[in-house]
Protein backbone atom coordinates (compact mmCIF):
# COMPACT_ATOMS: atom_id res chain seq x y z
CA UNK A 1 -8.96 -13.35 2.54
CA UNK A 2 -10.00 -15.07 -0.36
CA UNK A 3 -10.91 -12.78 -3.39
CA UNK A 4 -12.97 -12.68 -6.30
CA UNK A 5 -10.30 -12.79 -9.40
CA UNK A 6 -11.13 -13.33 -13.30
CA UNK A 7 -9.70 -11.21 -16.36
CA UNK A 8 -10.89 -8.28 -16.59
CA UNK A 9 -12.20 -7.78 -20.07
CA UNK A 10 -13.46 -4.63 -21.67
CA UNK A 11 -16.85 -3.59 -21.82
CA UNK A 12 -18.28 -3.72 -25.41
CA UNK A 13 -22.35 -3.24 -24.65
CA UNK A 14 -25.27 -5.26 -23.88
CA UNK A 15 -24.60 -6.92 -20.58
CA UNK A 16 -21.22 -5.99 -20.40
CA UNK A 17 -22.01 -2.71 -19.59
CA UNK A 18 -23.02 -3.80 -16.06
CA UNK A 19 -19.18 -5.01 -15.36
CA UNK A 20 -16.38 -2.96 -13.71
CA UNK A 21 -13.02 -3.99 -13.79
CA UNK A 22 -11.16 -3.66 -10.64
CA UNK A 23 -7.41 -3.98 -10.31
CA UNK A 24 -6.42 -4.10 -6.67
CA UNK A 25 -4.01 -5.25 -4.04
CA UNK A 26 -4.54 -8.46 -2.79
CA UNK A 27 -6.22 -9.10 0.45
CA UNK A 28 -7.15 -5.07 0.20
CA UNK A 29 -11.20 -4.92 0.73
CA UNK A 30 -13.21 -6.75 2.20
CA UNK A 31 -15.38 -9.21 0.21
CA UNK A 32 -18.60 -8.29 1.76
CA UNK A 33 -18.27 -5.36 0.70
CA UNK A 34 -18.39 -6.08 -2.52
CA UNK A 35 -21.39 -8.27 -2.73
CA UNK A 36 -22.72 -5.03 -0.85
CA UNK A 37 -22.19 -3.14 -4.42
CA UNK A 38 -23.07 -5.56 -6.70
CA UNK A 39 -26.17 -6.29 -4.51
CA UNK A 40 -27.21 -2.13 -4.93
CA UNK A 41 -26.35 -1.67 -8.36
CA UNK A 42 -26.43 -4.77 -10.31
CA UNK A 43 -22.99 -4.41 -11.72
CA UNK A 44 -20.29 -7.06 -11.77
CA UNK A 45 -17.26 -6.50 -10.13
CA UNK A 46 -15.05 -8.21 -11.95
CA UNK A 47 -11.59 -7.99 -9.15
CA UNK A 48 -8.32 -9.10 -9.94
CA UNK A 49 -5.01 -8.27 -7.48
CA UNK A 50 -1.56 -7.13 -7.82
CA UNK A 51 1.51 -7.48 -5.13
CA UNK A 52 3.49 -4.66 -6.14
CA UNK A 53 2.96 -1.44 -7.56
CA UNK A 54 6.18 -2.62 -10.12
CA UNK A 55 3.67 -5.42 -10.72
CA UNK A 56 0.64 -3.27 -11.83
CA UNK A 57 1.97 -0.86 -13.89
CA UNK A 58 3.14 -2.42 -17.09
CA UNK A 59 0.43 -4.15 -16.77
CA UNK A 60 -2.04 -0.65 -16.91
CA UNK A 61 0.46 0.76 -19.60
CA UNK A 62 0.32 -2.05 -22.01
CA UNK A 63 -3.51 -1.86 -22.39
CA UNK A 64 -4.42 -5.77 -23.49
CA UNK A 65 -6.55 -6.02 -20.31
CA UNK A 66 -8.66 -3.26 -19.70
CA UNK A 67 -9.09 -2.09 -16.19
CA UNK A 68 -11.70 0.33 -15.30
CA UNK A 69 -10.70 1.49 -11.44
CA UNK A 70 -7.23 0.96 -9.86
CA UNK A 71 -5.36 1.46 -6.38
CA UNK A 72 -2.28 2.76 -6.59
CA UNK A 73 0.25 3.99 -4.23
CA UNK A 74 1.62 7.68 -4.44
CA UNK A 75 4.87 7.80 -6.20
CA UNK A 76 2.65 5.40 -9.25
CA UNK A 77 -0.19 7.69 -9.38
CA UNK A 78 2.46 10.27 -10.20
CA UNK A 79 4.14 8.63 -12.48
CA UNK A 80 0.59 7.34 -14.40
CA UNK A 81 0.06 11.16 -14.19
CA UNK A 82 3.02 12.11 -15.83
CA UNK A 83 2.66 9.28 -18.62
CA UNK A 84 -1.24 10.36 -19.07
CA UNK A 85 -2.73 6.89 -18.61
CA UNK A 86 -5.36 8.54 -15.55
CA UNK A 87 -8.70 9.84 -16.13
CA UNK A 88 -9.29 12.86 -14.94
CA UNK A 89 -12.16 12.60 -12.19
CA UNK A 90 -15.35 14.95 -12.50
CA UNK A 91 -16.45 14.92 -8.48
CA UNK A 92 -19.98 15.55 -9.01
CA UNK A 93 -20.09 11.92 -9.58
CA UNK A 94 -18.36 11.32 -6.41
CA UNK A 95 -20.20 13.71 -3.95
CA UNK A 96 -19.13 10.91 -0.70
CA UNK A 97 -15.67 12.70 -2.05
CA UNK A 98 -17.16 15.58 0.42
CA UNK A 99 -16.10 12.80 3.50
CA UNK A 100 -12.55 12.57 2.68
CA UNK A 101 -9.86 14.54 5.61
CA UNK A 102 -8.54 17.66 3.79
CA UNK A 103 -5.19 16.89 5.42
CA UNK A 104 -4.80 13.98 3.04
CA UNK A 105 -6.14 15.70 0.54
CA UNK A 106 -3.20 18.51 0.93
CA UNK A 107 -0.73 15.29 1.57
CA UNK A 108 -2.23 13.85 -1.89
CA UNK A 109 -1.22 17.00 -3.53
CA UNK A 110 2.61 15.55 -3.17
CA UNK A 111 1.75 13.00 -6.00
CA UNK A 112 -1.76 14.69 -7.53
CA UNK A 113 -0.77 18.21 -7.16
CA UNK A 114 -4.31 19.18 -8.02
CA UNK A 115 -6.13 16.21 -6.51
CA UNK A 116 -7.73 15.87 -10.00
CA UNK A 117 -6.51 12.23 -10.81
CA UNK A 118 -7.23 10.65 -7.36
CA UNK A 119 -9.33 9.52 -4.22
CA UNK A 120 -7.41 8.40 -1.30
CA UNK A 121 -8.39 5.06 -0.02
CA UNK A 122 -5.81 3.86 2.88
CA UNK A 123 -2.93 4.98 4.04
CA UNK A 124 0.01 3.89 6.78
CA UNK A 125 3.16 3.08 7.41
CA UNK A 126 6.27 0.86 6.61
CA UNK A 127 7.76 -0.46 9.78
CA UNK A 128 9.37 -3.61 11.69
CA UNK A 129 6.70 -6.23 12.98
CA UNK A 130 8.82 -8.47 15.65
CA UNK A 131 7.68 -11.47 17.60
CA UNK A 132 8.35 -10.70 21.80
CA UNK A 133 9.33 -14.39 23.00
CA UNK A 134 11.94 -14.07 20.28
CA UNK A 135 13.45 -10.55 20.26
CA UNK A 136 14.03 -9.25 24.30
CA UNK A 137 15.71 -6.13 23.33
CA UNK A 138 14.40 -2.29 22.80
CA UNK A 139 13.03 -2.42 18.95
CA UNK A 140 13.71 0.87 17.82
CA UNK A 141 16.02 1.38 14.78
CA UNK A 142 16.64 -0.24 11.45
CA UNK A 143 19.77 -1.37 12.69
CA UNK A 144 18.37 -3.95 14.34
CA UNK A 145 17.51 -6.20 10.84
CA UNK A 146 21.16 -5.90 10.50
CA UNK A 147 22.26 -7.60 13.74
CA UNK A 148 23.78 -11.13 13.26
CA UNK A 149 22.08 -12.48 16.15
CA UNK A 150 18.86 -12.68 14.80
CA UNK A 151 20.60 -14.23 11.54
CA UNK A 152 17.91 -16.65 9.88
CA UNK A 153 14.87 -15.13 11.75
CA UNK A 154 14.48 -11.48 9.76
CA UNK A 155 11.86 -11.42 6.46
CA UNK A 156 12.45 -8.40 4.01
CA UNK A 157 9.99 -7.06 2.01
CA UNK A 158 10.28 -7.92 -1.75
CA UNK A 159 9.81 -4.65 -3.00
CA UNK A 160 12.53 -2.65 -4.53
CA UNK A 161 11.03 0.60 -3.31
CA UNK A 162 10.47 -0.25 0.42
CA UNK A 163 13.47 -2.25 1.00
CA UNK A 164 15.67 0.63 -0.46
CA UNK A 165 13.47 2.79 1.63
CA UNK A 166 14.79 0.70 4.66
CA UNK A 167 18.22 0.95 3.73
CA UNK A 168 18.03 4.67 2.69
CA UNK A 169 16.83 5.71 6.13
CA UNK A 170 19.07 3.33 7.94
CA UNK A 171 21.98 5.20 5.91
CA UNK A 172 19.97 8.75 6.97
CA UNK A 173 18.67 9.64 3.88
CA UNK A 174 15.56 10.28 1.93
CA UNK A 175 13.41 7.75 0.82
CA UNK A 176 13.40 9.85 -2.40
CA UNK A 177 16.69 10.01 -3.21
CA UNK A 178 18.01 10.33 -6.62
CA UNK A 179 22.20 10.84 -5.07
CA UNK A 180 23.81 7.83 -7.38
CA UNK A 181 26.27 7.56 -4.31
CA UNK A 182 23.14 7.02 -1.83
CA UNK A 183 21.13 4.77 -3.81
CA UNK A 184 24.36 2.37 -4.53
CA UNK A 185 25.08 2.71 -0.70
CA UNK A 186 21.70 0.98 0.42
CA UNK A 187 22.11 -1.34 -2.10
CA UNK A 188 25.37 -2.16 -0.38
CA UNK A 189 24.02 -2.38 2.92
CA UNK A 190 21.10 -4.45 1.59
CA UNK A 191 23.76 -6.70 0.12
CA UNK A 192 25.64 -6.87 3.21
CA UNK A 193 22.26 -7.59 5.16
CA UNK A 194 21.48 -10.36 2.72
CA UNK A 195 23.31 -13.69 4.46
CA UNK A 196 20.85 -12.76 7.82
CA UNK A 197 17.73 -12.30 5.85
CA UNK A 198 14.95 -15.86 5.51
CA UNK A 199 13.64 -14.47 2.81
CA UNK A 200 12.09 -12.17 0.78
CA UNK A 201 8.14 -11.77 0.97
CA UNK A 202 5.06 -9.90 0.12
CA UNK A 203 1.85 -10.90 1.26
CA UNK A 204 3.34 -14.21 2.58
CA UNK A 205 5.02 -12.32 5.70
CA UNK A 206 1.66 -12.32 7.64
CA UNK A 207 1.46 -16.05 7.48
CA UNK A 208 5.16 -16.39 8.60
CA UNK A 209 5.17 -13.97 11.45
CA UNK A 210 1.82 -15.28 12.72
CA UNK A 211 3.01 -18.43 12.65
CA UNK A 212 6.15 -17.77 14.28
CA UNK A 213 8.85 -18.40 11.87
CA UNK A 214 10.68 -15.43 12.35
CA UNK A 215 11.69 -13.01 14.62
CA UNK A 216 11.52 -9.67 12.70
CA UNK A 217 9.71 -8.51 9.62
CA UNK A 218 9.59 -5.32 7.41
CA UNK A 219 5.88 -5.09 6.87
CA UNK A 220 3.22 -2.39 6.27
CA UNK A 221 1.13 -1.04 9.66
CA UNK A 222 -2.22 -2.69 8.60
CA UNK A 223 -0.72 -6.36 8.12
CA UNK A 224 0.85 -5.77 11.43
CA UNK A 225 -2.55 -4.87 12.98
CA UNK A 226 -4.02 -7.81 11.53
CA UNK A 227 -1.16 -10.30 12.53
CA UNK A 228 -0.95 -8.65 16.21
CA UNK A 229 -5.02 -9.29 16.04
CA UNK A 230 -4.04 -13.24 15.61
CA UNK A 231 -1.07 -13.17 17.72
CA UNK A 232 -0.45 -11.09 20.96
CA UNK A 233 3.15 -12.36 21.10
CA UNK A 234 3.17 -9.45 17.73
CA UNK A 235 4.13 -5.73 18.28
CA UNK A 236 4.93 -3.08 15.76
CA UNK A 237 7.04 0.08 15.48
CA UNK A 238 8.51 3.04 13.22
CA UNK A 239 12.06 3.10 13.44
CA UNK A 240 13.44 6.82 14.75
CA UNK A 241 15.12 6.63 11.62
CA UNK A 242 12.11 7.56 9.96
CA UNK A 243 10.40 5.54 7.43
CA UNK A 244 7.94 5.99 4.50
CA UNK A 245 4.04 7.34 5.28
CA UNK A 246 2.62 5.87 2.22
CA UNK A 247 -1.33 6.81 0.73
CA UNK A 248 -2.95 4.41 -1.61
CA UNK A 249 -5.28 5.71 -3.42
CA UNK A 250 -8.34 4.69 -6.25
CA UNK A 251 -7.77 6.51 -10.04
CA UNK A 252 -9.92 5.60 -12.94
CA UNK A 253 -7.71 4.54 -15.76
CA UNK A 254 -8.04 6.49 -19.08
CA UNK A 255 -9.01 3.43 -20.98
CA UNK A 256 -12.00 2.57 -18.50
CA UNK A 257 -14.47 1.21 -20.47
CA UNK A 258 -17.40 1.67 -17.58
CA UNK A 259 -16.86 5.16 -16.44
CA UNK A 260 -20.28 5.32 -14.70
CA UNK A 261 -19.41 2.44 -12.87
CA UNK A 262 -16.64 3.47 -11.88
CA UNK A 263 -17.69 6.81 -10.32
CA UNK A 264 -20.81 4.65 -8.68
CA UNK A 265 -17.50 2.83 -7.43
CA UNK A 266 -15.76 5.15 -5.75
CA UNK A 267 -18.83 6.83 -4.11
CA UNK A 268 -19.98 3.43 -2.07
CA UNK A 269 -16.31 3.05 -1.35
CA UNK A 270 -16.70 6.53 0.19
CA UNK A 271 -19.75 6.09 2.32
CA UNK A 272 -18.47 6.37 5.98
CA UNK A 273 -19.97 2.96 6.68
CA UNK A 274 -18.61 1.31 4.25
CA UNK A 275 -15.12 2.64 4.93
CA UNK A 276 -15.72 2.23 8.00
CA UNK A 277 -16.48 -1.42 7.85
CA UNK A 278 -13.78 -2.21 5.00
CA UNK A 279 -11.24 -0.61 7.21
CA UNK A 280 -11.63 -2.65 10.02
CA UNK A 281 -11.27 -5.85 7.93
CA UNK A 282 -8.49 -4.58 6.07
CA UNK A 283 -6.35 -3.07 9.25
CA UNK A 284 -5.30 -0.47 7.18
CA UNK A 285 -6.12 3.78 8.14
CA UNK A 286 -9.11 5.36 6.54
CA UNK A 287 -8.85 8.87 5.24
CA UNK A 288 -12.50 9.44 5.76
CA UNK A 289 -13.37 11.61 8.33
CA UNK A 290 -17.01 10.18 9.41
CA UNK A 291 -15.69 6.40 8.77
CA UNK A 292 -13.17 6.88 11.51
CA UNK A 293 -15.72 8.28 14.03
CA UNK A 294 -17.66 4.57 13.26
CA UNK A 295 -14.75 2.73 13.79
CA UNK A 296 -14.13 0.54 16.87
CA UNK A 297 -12.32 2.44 19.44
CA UNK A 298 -9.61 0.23 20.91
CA UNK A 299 -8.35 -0.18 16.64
CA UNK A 300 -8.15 3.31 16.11
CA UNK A 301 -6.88 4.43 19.35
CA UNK A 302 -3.56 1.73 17.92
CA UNK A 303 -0.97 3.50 17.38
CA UNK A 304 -0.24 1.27 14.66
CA UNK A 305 -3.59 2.23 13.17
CA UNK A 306 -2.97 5.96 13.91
CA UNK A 307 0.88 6.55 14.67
CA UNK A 308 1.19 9.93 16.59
CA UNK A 309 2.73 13.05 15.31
CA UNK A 310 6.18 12.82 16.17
CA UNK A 311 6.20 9.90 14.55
CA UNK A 312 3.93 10.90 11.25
CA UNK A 313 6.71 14.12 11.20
CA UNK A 314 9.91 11.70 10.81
CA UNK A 315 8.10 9.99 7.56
CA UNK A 316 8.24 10.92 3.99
CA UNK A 317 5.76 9.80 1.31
CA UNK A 318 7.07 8.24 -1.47
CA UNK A 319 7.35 10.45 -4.96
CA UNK A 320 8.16 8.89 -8.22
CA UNK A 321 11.54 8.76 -8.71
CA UNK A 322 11.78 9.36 -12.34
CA UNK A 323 15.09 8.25 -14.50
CA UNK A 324 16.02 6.87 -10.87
CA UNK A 325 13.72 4.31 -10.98
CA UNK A 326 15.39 1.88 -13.05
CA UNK A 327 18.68 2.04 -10.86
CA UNK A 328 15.96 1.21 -7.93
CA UNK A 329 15.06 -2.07 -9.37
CA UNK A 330 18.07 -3.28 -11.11
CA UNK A 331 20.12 -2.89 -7.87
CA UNK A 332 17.80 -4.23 -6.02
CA UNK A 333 17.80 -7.39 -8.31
CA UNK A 334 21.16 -7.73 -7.70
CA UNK A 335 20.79 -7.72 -4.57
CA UNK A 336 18.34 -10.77 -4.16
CA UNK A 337 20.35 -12.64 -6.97
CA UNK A 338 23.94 -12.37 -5.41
């Protein structure tokens, strides 16, 4: 979907005061929605995106831009914690907050441990998206994207975080590990895997696997829902393995310069229709409670959409790996450049 982007600017009075600077993923809400807001309230959204959460964050730490509201994933809204650049959210200014599941509310406290910081806004799963007419075997471990006979026809995702996640849990170990000798060995593996991989891709897989350019993909569940939407030959599964349950969620920076915007924000984003409605359009699970009961049945009854427990049990969200992290990335680098 095509998205309203400019540079967001800081507020400094007068009519600035009716803009609010949103920092997002791209291809994460649905544009209607939007006009929806500014429609209401008579505030500008002013929306630019981000394809990693690696992307975003120097980006928030550094300061020359501004942003009022951003969506993070878990592991970064700890680490923003940690490194104080969140706002701490007063909920009386967010009293939609009331529609939010407490069970990822108690999940949020993994990242948020008093759920003071954040308001969760999606959530799903990392898994393999595989075309039918091209794979004819039982897709149910990472192993697979290692398999020589599907050399050429596998896309990776081109994040150092989930690609070491698929590694890790390949290997049989936790997403989260900080074990020098377990991070270095899915580097390895990802290294060995390299000469079979396409390429490496963000938002670009949907367009590939749609298309029918390759065979398997590492992707998130809600791209999957939307590419299976536009082709049937699609289908989607968690390896047994395991893989990561991941939670985006909206925090208000602590240098937002429109903090009554940005609670007015987050409350429309909260209204069950509204969820319910950007949900749908972004194929990605809704944490609200009354949203889900508006959704379409045959979407949420996916379990792509809504994985079961068994699988939900084998998945581990994401924390922020600390002095680790660096050792994430530059490995990882190595691994695309060699």
């Amino acid at each position: 979907a095509a998205l309203m982007t400019g540079c967001g600017k800081p507020a400094s009075g007068g009519k600035e005061d009716n803009k609010l600077n949103v920092y997002n993923w791209g291809e994460y809400i649905d544009e209607d929605v939007i006009t929806q807001f500014e429609e209401e309230t008579g505030i500008q959204v002013v929306y630019d995106v981000f394809e990693t959460n690696e992307e975003m964050y120097p980006v928030i730490e550094a300061g020359a831009v501004k942003y009022d509201v951003v969506c993070p994933s878990d592991y970064m809204i700890q680490r923003m914690i940690e490194n104080d650049l969140l706002a701490e959210l007063n909920f009386d200014n967010i009293p939609n907050y009331k529609e939010i599941g407490q069970q990822y509310l108690d999940i949020s406290k993994g990242f948020d441990p008093e759920n003071k910081y954040s308001v969760p806004y999606t959530w799903g799963t990392l898994g393999i998206m595989y075309n039918t007419t091209m794979v004819d075997e039982t897709v149910d471990s990472w192993n697979i994207l290692w398999d020589e006979k599907y050399k050429g026809n596998i896309i990776m995702y081109d994040s150092s975080r989930d690609s070491m996640a698929v590694a890790l849990r390949k290997l049989g170990y936790s997403v989260n590990t900080k074990n020098d000798a377990e991070i270095e060995a899915a580097a390895q593996a990802l290294t060995s895997q390299k000469p079979l991989v396409k390429a490496y891709m963000t938002d670009a897989i949907k367009q590939a696997m749609v298309g029918g350019s390759a065979a398997l993909s590492v992707v998130y569940s809600g791209d999957a829902m939307l590419c299976m939407e536009e082709n049937p030959d699609l289908a989607y599964v968690v390896p047994k393995e395991g893989s990561n349950m991941w939670f985006d969620s909206i925090v208000v920076t602590k240098d937002c310069q429109n903090m009554d915007a940005a609670y007015r924000f987050i409350n429309f984003l909260c209204e069950p229709e509204v969820a319910a409605k950007n949900s749908e359009y972004i194929g990605y699970s809704t944490p609200n409670k009354e949203a889900l009961a508006l959704m379409d049945k045959e979407m949420k009854s996916d379990p792509a959409y809504n994985p079961p427990a068994e699988v939900v049990e084998k998945c581990e969200v994401y924390l922020d790996l600390g002095d680790k992290t660096d050792l994430y990335n530059q490995l990882w680098e190595k691994v695309k450049v060699n």
